[in-house]
N, C-alpha and C. Protein backbone atom coordinates (compact mmCIF):
# COMPACT_ATOMS: atom_id res chain seq x y z
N UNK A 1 0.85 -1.17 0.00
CA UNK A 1 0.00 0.00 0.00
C UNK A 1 0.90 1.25 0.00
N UNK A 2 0.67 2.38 -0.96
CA UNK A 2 1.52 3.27 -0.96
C UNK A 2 1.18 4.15 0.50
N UNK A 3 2.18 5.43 0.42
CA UNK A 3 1.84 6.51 1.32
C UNK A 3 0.48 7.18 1.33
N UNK A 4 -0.07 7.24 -0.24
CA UNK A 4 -1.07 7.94 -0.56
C UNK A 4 -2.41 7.07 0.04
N UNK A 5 -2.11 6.13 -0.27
CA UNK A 5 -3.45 5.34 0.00
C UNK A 5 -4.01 4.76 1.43
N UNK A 6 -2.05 4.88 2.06
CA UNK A 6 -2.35 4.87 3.49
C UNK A 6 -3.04 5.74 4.16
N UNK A 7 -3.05 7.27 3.84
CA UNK A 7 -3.81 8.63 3.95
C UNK A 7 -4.82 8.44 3.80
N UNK A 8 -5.29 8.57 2.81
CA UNK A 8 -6.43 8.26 2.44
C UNK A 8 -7.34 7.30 2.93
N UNK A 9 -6.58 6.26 3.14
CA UNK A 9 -7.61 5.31 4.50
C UNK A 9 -7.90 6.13 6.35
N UNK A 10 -6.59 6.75 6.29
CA UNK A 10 -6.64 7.36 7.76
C UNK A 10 -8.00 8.59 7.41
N UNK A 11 -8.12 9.01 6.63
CA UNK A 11 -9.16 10.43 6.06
C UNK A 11 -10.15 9.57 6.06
N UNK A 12 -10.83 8.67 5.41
CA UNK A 12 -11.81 8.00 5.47
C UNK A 12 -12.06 7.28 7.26
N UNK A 13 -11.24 6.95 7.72
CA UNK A 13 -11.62 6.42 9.21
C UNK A 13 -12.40 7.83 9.66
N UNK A 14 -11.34 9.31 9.99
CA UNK A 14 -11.55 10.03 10.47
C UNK A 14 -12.78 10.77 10.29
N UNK A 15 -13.07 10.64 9.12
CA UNK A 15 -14.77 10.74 8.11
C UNK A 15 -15.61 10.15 9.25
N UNK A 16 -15.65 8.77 9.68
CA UNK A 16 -16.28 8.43 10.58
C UNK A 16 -16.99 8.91 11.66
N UNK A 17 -16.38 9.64 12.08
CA UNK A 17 -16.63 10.57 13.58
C UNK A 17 -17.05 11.97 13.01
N UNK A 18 -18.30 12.08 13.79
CA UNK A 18 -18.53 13.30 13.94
C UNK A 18 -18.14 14.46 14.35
N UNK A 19 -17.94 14.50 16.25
CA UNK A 19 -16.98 15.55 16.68
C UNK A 19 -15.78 15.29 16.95
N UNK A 20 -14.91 16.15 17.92
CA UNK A 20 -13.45 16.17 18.02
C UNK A 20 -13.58 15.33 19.55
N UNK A 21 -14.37 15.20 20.21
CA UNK A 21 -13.72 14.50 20.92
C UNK A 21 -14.00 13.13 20.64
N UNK A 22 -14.51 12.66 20.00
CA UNK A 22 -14.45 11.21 19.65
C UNK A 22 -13.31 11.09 18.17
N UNK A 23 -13.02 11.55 17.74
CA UNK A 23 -11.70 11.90 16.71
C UNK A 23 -10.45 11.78 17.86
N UNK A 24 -10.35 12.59 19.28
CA UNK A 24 -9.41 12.24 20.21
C UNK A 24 -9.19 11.01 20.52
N UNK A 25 -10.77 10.50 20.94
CA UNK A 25 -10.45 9.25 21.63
C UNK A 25 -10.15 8.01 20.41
N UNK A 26 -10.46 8.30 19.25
CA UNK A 26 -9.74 7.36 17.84
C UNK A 26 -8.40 7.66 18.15
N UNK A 27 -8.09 8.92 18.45
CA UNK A 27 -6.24 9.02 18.24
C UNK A 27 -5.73 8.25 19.49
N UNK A 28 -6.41 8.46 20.75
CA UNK A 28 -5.79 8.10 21.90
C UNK A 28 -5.92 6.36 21.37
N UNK A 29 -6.94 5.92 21.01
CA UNK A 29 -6.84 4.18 20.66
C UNK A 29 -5.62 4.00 19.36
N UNK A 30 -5.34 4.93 18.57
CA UNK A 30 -4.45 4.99 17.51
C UNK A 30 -3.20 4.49 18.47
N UNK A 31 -2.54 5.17 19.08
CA UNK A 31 -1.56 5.31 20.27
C UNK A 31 -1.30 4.06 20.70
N UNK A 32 -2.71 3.34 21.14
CA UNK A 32 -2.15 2.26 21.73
C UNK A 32 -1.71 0.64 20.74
N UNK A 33 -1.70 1.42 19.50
CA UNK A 33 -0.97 0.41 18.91
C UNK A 33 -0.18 0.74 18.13
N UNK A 34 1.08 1.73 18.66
CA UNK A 34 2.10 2.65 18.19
C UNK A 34 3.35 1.58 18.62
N UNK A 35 4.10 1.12 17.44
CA UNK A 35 5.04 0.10 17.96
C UNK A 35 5.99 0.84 18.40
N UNK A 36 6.14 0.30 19.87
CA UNK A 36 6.84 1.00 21.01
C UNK A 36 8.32 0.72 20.89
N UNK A 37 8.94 1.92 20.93
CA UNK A 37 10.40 2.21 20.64
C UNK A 37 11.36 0.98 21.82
N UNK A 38 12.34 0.45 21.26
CA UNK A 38 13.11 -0.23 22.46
C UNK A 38 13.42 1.14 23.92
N UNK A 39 13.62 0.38 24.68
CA UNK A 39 14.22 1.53 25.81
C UNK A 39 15.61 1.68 25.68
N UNK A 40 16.02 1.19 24.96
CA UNK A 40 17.86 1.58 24.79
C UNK A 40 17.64 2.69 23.76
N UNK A 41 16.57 3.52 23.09
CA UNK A 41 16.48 4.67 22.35
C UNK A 41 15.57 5.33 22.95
N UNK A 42 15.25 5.19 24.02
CA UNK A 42 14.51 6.09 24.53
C UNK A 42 15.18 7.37 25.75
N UNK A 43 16.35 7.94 25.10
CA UNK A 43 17.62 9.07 25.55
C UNK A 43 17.11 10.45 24.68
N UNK A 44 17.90 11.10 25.10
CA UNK A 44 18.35 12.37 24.48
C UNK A 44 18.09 12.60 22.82
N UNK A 45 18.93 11.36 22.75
CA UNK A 45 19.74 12.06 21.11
C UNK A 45 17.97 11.24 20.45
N UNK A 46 17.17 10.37 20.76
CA UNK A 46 16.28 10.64 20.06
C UNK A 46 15.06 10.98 20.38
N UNK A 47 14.96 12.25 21.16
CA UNK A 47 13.86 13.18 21.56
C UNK A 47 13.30 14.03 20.97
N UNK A 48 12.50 13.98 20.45
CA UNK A 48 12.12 15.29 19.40
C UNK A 48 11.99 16.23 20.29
N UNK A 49 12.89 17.32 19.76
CA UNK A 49 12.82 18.61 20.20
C UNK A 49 11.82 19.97 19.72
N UNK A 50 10.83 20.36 20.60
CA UNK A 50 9.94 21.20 19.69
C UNK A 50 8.68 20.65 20.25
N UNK A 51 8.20 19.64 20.76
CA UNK A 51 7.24 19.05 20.94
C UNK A 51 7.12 19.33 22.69
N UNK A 52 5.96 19.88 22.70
CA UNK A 52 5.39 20.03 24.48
C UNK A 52 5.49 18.51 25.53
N UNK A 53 5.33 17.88 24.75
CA UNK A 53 5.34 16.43 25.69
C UNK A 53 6.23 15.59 25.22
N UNK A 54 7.11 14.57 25.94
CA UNK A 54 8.20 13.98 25.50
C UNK A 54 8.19 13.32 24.04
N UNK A 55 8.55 13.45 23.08
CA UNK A 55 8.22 12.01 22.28
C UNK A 55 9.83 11.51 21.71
N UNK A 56 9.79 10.40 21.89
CA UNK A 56 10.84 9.97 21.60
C UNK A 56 10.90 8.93 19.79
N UNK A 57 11.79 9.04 18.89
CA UNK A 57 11.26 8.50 17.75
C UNK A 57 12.54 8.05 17.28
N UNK A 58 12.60 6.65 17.04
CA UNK A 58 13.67 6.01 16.43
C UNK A 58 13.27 5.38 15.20
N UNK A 59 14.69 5.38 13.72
CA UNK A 59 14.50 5.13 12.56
C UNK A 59 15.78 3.76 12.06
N UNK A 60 15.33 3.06 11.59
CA UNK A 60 16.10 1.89 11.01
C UNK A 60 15.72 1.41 9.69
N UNK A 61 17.02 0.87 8.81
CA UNK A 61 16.39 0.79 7.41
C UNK A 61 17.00 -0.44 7.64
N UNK A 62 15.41 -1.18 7.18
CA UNK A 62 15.70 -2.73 6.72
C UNK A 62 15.05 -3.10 5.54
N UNK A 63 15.74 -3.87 4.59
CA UNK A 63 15.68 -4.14 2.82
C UNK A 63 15.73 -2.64 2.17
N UNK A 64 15.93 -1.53 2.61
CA UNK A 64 15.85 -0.18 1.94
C UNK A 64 14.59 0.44 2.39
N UNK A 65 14.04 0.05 3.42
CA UNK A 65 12.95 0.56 3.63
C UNK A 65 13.26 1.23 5.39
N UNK A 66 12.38 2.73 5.23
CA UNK A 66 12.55 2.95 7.12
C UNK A 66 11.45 2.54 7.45
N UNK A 67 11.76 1.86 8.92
CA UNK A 67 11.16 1.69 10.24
C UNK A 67 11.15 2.28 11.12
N UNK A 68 10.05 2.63 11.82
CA UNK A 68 10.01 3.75 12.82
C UNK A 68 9.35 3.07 14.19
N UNK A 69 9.49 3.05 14.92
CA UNK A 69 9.32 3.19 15.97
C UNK A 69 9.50 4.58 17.16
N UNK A 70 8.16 4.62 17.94
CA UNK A 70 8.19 5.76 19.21
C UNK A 70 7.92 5.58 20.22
N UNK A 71 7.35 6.16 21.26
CA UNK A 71 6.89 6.92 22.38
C UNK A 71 6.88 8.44 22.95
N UNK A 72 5.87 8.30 23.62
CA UNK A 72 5.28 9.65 23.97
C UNK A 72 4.78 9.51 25.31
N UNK A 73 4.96 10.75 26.17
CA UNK A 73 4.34 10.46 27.71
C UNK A 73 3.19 11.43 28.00
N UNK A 74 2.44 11.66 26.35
CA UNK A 74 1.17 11.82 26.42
C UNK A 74 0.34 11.44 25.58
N UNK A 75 -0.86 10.77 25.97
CA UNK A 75 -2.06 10.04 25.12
C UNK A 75 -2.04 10.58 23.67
N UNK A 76 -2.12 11.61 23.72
CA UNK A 76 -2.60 12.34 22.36
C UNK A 76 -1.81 12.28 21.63
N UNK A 77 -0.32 12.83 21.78
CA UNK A 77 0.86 12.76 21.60
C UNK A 77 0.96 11.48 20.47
N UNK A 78 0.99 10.36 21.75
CA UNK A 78 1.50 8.93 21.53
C UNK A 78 0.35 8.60 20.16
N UNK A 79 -0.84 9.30 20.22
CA UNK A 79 -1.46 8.86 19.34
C UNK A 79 -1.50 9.69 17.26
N UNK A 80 -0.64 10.62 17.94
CA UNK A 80 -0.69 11.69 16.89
C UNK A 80 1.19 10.88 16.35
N UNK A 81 1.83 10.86 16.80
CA UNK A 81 3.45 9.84 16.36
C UNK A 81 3.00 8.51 15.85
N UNK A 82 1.98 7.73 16.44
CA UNK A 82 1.26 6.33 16.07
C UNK A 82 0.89 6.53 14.28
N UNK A 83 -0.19 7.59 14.20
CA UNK A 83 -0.98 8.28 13.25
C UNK A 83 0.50 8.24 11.94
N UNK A 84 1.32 8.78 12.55
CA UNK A 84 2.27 9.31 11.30
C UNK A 84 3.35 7.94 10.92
N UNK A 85 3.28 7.18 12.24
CA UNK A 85 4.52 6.03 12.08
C UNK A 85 3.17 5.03 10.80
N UNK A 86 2.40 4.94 11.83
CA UNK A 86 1.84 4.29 10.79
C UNK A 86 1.10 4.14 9.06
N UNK A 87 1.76 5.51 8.54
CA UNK A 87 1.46 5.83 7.01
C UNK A 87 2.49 6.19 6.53
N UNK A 88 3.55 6.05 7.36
CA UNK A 88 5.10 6.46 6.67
C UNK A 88 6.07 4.95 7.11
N UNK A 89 6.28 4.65 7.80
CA UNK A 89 6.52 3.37 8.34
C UNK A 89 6.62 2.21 7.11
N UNK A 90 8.04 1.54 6.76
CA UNK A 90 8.06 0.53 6.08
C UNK A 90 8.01 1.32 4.17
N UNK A 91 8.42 2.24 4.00
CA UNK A 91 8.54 2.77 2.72
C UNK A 91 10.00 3.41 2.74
N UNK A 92 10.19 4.08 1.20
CA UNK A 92 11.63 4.11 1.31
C UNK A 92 11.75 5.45 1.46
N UNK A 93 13.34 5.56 1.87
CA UNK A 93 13.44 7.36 1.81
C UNK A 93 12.62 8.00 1.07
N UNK A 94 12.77 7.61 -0.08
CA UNK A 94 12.46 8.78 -1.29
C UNK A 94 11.06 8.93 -1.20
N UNK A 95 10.28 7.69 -1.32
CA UNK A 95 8.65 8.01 -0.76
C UNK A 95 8.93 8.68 0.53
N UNK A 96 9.06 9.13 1.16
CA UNK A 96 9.01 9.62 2.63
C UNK A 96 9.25 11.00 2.18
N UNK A 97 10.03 11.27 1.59
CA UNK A 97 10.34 12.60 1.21
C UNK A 97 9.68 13.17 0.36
N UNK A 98 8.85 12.79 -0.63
CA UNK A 98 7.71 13.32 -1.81
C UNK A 98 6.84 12.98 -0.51
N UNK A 99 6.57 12.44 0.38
CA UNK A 99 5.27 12.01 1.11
C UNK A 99 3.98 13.50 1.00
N UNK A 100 2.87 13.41 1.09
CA UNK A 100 2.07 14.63 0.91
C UNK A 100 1.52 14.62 1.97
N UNK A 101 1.42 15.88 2.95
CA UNK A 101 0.88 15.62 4.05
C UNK A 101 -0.56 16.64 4.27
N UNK A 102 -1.29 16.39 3.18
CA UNK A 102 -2.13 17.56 2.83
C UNK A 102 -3.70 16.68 3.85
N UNK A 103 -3.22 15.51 3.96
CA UNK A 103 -4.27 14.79 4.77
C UNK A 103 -4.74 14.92 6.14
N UNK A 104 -3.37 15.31 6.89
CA UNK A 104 -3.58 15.99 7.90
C UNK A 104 -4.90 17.40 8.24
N UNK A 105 -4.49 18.47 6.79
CA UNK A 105 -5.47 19.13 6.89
C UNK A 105 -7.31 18.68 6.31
N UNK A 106 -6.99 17.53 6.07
CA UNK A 106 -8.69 16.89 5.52
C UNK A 106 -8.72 16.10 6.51
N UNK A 107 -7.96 15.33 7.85
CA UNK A 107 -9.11 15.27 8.95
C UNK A 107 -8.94 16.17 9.64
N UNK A 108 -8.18 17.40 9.81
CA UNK A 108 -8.60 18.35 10.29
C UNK A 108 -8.29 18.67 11.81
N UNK A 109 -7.01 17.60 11.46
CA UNK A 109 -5.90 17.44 12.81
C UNK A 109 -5.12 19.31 13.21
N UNK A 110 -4.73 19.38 12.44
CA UNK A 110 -4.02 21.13 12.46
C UNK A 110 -4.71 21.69 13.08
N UNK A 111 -5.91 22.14 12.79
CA UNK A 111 -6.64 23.47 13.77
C UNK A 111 -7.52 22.54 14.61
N UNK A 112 -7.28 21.97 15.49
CA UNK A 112 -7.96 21.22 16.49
C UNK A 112 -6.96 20.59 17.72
N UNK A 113 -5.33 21.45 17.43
CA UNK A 113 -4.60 21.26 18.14
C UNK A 113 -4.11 22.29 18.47
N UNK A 114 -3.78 22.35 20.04
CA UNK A 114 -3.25 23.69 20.80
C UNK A 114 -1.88 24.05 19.82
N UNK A 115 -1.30 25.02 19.60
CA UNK A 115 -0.16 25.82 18.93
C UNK A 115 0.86 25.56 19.67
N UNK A 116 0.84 24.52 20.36
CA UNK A 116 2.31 23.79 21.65
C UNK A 116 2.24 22.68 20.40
N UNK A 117 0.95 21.91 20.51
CA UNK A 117 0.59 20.33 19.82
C UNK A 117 1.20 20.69 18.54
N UNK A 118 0.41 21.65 18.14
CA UNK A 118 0.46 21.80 16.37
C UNK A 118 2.15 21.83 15.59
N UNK A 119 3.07 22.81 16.80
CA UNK A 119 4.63 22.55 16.83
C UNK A 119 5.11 21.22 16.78
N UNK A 120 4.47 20.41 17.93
CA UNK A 120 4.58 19.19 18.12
C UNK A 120 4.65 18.39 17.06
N UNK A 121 3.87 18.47 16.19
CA UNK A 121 3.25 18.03 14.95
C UNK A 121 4.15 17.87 13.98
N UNK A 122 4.49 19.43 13.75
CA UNK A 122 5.63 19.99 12.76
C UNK A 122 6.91 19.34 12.84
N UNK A 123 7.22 19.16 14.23
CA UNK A 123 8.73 18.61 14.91
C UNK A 123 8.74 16.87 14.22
N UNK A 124 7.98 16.53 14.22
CA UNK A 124 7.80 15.13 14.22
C UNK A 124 7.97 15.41 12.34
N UNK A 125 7.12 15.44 12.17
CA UNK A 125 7.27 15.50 10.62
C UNK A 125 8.21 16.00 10.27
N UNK A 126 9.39 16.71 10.88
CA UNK A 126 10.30 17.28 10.35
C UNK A 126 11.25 16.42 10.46
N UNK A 127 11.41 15.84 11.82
CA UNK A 127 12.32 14.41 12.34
C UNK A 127 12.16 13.42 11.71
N UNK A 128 11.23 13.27 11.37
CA UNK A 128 10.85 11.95 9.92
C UNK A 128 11.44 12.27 8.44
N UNK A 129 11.60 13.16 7.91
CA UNK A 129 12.00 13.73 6.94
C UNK A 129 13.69 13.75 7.30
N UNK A 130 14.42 14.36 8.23
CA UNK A 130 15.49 14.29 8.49
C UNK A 130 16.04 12.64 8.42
N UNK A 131 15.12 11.83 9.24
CA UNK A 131 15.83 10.45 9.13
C UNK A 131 15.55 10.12 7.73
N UNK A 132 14.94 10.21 7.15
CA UNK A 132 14.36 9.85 5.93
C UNK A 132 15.67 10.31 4.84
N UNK A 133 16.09 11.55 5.03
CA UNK A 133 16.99 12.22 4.53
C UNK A 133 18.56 11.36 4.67
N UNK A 134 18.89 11.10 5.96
CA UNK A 134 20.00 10.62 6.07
C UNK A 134 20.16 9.24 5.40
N UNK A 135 19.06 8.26 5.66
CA UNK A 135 18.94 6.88 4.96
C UNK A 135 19.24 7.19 3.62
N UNK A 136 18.54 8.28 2.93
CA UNK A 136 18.79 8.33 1.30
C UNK A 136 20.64 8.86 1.19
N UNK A 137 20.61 9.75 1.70
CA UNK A 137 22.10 9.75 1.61
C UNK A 137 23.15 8.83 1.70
N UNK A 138 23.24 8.14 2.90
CA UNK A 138 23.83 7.06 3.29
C UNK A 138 23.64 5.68 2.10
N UNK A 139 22.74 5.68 1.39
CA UNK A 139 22.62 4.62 0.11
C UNK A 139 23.24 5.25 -0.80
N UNK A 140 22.94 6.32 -0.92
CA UNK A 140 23.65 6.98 -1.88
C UNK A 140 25.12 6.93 -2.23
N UNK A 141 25.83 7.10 -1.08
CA UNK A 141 27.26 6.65 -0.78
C UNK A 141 27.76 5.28 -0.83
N UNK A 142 26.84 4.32 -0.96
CA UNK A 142 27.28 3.17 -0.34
C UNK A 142 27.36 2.51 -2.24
């Protein structure tokens, strides 16, 4: 399943729900099946910085593809890193880097998050793109 179509299924779930707090409590259940980062990466060096609540996010490329794994030491959080591991997760740099994240604004995640979260948001997607970045480089060289 590409990136696109992974979206596009998450937009259609989110279609589902009427208001925002049952859209929360989808994200908070999103969360709890966010494949949880080992604790030997759960330090410093992979903390996203920028984000109000801890999240921690580790990247590994296996057959040419990244793997992501996280945590977060808040519900929403954990469920909003879940949300993104799981439609970027298992594709290659280069999809990761064309990735379109215009889906975010069609369920309508952006303005329904405090301007701490919404940073939060940004940080993560930016940290995904960075690892995403280094994997392509690093093949590149090799």
């Amino acid at each position: 399943m590409t990136i696109k179509e992974k979206a596009q299924a998450v937009v259609e779930e989110f279609w589902m729900f009427d208001d925002w707090m049952d859209k929360y409590a989808y994200l908070i259940e999103l969360g709890k099946d966010l494949p949880v980062i080992d604790s030997q990466f759960k330090t410093n060096n992979h903390l996203i910085s920028g984000c109000q609540s801890r999240v921690w996010l580790h990247a590994e490329e296996q057959e040419g593809q990244i793997v992501f794994t996280a945590d977060s030491d808040a519900v929403i959080t954990k469920g909003i890193v879940s949300l993104l591991i799981r439609i970027l997760s298992n594709h290659t740099p280069k999809e990761i880097l064309e990735a379109d994240f215009s889906f975010l604004e069609s369920i309508g995640l952006q303005e329904h998050l405090s301007p701490t979260r919404a940073n939060g948001l940004a940080s993560m997607i930016k940290q995904i793109q960075l690892y995403a970045r280094a994997f392509q480089l690093k093949s590149n060289q090799l």
